[in-house]
PDB file of N, CA and C in Angstrom:
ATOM      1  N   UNK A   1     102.322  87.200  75.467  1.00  0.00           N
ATOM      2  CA  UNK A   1     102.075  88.279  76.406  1.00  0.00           C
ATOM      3  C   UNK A   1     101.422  87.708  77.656  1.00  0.00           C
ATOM      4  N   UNK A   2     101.833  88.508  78.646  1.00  0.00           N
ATOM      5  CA  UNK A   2     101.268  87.884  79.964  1.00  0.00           C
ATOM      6  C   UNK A   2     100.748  89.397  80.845  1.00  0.00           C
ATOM      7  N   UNK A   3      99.910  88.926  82.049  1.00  0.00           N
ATOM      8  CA  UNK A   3      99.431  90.016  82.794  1.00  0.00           C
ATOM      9  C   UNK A   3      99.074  89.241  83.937  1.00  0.00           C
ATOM     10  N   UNK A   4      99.867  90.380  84.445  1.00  0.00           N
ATOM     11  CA  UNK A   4     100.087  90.240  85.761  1.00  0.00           C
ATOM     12  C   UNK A   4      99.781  91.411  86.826  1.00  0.00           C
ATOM     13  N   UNK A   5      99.626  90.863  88.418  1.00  0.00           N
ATOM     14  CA  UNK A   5      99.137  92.541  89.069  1.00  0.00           C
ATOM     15  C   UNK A   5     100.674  92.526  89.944  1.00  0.00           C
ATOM     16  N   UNK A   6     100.677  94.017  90.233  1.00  0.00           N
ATOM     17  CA  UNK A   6     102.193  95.021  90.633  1.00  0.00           C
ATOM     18  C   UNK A   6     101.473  95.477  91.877  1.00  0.00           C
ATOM     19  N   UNK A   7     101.737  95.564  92.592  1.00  0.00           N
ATOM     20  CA  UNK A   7     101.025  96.225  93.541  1.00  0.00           C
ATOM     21  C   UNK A   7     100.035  96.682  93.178  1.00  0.00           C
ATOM     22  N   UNK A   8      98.821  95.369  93.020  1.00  0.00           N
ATOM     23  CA  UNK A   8      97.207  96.049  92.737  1.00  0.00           C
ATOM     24  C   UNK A   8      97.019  96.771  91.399  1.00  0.00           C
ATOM     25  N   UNK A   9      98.341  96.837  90.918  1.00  0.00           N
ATOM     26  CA  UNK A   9      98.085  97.478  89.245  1.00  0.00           C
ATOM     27  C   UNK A   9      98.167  96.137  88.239  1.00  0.00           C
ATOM     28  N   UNK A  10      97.507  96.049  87.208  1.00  0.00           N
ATOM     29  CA  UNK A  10      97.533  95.103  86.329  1.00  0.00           C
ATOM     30  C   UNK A  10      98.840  95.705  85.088  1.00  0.00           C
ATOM     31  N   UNK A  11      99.387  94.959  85.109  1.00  0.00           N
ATOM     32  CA  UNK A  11     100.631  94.845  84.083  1.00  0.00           C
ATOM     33  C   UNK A  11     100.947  94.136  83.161  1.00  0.00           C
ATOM     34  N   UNK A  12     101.341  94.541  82.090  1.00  0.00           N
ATOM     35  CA  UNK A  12     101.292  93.327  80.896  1.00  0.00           C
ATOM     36  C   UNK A  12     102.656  93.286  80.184  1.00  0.00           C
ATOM     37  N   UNK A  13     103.103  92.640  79.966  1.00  0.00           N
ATOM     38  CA  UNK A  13     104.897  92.036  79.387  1.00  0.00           C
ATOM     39  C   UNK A  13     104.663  91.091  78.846  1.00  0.00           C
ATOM     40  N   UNK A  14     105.571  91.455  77.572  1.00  0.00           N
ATOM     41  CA  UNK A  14     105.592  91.255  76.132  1.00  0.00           C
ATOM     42  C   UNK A  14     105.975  89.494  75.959  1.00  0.00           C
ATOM     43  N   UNK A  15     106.601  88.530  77.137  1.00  0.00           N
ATOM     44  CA  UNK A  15     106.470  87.613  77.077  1.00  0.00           C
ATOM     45  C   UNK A  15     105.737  86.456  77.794  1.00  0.00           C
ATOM     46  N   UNK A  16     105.593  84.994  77.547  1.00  0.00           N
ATOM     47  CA  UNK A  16     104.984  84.480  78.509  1.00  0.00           C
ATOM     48  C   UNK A  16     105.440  84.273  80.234  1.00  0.00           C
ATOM     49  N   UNK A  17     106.492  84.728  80.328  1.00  0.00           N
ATOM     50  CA  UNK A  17     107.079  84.620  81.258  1.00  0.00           C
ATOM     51  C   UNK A  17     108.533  85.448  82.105  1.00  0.00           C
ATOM     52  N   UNK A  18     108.949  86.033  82.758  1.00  0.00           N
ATOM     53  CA  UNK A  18     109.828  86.872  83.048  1.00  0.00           C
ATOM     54  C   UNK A  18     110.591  86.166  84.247  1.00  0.00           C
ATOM     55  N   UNK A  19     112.086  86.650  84.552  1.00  0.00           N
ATOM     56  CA  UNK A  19     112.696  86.503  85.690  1.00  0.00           C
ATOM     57  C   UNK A  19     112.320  87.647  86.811  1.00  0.00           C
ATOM     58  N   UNK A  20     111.908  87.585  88.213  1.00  0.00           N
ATOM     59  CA  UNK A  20     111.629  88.493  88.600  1.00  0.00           C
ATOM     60  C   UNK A  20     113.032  89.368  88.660  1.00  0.00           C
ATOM     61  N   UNK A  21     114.163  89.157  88.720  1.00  0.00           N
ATOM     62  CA  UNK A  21     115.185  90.085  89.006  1.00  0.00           C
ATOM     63  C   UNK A  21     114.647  91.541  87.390  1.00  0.00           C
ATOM     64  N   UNK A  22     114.677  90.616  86.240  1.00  0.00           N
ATOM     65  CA  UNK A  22     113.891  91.309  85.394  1.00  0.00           C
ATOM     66  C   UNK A  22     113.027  92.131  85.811  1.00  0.00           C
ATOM     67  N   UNK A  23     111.784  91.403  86.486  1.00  0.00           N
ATOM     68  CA  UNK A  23     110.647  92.792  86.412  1.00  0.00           C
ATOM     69  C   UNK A  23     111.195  93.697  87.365  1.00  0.00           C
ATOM     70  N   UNK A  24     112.116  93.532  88.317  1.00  0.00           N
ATOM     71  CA  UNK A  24     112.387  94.575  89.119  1.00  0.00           C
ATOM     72  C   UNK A  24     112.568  96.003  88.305  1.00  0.00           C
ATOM     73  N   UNK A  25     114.071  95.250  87.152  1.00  0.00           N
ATOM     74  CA  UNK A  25     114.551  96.093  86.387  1.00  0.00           C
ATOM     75  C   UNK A  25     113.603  97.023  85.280  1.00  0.00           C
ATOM     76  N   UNK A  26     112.901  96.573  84.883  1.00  0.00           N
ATOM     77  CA  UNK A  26     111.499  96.916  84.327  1.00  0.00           C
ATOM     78  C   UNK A  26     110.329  97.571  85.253  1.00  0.00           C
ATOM     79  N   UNK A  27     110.471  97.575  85.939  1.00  0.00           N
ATOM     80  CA  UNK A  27     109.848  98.847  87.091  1.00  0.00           C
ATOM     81  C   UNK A  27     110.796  99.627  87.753  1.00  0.00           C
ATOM     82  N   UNK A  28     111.802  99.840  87.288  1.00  0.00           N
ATOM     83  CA  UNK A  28     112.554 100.767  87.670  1.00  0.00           C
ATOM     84  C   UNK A  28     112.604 100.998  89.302  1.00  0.00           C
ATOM     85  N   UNK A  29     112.604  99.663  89.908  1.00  0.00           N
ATOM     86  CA  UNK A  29     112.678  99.869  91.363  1.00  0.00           C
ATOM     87  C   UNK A  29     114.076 100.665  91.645  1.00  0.00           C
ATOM     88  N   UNK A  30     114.074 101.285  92.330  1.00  0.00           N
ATOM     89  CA  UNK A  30     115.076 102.030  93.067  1.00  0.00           C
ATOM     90  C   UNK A  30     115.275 101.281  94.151  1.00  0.00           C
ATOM     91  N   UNK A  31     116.816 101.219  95.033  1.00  0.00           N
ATOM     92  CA  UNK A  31     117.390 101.075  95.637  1.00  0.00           C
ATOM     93  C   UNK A  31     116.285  98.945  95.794  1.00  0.00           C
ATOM     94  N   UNK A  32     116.596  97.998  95.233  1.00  0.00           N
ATOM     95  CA  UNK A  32     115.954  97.165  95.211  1.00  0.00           C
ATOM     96  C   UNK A  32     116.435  96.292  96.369  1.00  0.00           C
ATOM     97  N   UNK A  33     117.793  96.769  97.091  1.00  0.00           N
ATOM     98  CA  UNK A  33     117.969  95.949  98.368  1.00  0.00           C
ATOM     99  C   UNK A  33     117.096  96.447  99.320  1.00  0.00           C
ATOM    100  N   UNK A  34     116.388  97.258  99.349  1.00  0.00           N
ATOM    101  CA  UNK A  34     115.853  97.821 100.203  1.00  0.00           C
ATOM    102  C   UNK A  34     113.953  97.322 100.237  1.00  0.00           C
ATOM    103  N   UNK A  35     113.829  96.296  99.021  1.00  0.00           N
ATOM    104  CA  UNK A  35     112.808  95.787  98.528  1.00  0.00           C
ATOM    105  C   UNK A  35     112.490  94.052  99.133  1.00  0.00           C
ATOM    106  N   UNK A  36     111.419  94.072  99.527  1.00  0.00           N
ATOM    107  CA  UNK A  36     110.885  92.848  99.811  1.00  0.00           C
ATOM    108  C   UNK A  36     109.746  92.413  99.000  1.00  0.00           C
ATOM    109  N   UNK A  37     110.017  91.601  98.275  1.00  0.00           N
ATOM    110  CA  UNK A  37     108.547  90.970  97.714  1.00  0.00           C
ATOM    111  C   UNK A  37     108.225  89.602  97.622  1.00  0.00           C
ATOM    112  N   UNK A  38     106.249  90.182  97.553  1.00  0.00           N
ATOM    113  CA  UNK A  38     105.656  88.884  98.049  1.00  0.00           C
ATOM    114  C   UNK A  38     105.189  88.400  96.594  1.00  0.00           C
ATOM    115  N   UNK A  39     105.162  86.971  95.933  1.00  0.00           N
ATOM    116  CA  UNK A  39     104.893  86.581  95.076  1.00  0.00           C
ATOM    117  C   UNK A  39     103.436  85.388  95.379  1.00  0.00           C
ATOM    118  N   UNK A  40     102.444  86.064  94.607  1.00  0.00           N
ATOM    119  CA  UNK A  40     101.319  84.863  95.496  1.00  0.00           C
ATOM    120  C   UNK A  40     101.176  84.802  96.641  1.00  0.00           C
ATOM    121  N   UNK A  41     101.122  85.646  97.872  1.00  0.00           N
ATOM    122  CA  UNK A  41     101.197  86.177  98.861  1.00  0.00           C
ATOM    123  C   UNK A  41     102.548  85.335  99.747  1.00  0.00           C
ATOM    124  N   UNK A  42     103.351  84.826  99.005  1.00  0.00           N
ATOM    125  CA  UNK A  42     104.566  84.122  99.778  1.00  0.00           C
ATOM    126  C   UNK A  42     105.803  85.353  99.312  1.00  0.00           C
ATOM    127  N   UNK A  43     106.729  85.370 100.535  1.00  0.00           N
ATOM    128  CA  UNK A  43     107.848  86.121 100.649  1.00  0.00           C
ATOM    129  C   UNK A  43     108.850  85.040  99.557  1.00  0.00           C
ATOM    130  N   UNK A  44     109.436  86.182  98.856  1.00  0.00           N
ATOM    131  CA  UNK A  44     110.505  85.348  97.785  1.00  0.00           C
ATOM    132  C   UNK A  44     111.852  85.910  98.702  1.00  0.00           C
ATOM    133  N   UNK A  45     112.771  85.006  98.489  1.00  0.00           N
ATOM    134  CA  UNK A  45     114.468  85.129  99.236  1.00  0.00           C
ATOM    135  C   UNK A  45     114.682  86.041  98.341  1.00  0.00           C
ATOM    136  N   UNK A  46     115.364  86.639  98.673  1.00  0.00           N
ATOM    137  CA  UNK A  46     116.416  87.920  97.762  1.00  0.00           C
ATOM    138  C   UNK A  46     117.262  87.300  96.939  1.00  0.00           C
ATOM    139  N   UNK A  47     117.786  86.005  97.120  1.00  0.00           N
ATOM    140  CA  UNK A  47     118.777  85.068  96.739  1.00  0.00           C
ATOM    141  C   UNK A  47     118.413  84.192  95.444  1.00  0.00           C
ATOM    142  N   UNK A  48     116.824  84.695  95.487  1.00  0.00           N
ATOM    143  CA  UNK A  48     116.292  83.979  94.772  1.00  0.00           C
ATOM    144  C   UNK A  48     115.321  84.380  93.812  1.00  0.00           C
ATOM    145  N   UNK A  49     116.223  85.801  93.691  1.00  0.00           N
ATOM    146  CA  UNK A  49     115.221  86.795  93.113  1.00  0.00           C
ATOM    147  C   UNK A  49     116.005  86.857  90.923  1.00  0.00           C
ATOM    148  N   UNK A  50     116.806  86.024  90.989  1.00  0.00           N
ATOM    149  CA  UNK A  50     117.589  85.801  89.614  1.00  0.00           C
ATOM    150  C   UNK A  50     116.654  84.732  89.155  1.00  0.00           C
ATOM    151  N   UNK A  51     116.216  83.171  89.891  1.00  0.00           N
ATOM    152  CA  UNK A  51     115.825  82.162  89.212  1.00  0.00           C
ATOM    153  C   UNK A  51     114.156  82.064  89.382  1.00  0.00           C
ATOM    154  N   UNK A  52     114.121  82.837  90.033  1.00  0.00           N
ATOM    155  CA  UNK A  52     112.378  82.479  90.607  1.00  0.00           C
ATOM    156  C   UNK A  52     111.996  83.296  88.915  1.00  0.00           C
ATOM    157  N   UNK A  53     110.768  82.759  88.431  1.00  0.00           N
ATOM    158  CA  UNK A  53     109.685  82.933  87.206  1.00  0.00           C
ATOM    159  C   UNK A  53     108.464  83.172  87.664  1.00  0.00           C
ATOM    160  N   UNK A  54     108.165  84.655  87.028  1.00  0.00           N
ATOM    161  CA  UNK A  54     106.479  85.318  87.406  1.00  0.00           C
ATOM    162  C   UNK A  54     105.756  84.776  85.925  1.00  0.00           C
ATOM    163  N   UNK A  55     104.467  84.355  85.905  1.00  0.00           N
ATOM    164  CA  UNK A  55     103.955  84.084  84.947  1.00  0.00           C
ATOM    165  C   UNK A  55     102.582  84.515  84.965  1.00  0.00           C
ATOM    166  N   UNK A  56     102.253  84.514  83.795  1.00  0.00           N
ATOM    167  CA  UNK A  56     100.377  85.314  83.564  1.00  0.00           C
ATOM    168  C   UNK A  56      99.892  84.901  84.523  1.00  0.00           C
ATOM    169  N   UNK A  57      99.137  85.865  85.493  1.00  0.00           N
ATOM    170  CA  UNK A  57      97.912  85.966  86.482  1.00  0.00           C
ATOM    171  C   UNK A  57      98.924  85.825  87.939  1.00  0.00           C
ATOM    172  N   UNK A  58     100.052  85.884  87.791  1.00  0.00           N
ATOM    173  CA  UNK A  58     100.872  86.142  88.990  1.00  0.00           C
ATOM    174  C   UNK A  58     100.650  87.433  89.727  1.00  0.00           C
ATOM    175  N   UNK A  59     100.612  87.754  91.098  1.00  0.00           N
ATOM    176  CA  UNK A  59      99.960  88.771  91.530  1.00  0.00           C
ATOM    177  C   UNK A  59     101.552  89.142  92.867  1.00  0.00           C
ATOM    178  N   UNK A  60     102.042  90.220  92.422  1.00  0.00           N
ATOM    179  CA  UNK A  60     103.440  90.640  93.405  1.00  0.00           C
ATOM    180  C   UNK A  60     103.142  91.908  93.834  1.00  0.00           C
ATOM    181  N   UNK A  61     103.616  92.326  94.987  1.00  0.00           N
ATOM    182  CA  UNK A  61     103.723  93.438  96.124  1.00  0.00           C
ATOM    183  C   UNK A  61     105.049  93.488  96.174  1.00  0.00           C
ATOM    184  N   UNK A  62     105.722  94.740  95.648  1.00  0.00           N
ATOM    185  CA  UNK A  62     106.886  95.426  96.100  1.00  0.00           C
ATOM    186  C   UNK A  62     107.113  96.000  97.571  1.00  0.00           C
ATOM    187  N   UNK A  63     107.512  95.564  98.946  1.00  0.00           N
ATOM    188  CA  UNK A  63     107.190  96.143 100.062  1.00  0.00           C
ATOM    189  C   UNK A  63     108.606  96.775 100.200  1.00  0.00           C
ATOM    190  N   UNK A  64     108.026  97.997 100.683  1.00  0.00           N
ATOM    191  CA  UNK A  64     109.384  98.831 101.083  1.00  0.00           C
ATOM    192  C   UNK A  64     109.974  98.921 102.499  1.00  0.00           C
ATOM    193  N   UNK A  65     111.188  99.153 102.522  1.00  0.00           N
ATOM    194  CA  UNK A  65     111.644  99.313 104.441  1.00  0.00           C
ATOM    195  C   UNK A  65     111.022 101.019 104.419  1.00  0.00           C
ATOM    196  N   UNK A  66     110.746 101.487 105.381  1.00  0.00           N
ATOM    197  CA  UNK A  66     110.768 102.981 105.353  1.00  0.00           C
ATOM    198  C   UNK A  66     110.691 103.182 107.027  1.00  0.00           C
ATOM    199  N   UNK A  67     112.184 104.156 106.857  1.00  0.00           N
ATOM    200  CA  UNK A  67     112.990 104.257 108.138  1.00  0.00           C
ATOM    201  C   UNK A  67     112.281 105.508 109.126  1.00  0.00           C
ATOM    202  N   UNK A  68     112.395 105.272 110.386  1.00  0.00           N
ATOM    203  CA  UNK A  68     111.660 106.660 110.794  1.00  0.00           C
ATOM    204  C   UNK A  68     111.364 106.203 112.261  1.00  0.00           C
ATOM    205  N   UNK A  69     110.420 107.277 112.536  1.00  0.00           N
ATOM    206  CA  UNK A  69     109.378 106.525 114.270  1.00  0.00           C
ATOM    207  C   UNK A  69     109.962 108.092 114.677  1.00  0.00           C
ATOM    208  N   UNK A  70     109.205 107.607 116.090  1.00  0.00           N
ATOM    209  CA  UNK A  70     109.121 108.761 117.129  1.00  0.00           C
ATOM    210  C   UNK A  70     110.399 109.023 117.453  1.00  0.00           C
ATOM    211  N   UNK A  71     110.714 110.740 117.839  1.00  0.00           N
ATOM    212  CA  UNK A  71     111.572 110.974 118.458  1.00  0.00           C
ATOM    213  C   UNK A  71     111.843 111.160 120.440  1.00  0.00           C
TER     214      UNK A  71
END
């Protein structure tokens, strides 16, 4: 088991280690192209979101686009 923080939430999964494309799927991100995240405060490639590995005490931010502004 490992634990890890989610946006400032502490999270725990059942192995020592996960693919992040995994934890996406396991947080039920919605629309995940639309998702940027920072792993250890570094931006991960999207490209590289199948091979990259989160492990105990890893700390990730899901950042969202959110469309809008003045009219």
């Amino acid at each position: 088991m490992s634990k890890i923080i989610v946006n400032g939430q502490e999270q725990t999964i059942d192995t020592t280690s996960i693919q992040l494309l995994d934890l996406i799927k396991l947080n039920d991100v919605q629309q995940p192209d639309m998702v940027s995240i920072q792993l250890n405060g570094e931006f991960v490639l999207r490209d590289r979101y199948e091979t990259t590995t989160i492990n105990d005490g890893d700390e990730l931010d899901f950042l969202y686009f959110m469309g809008g502004g003045q009219r």
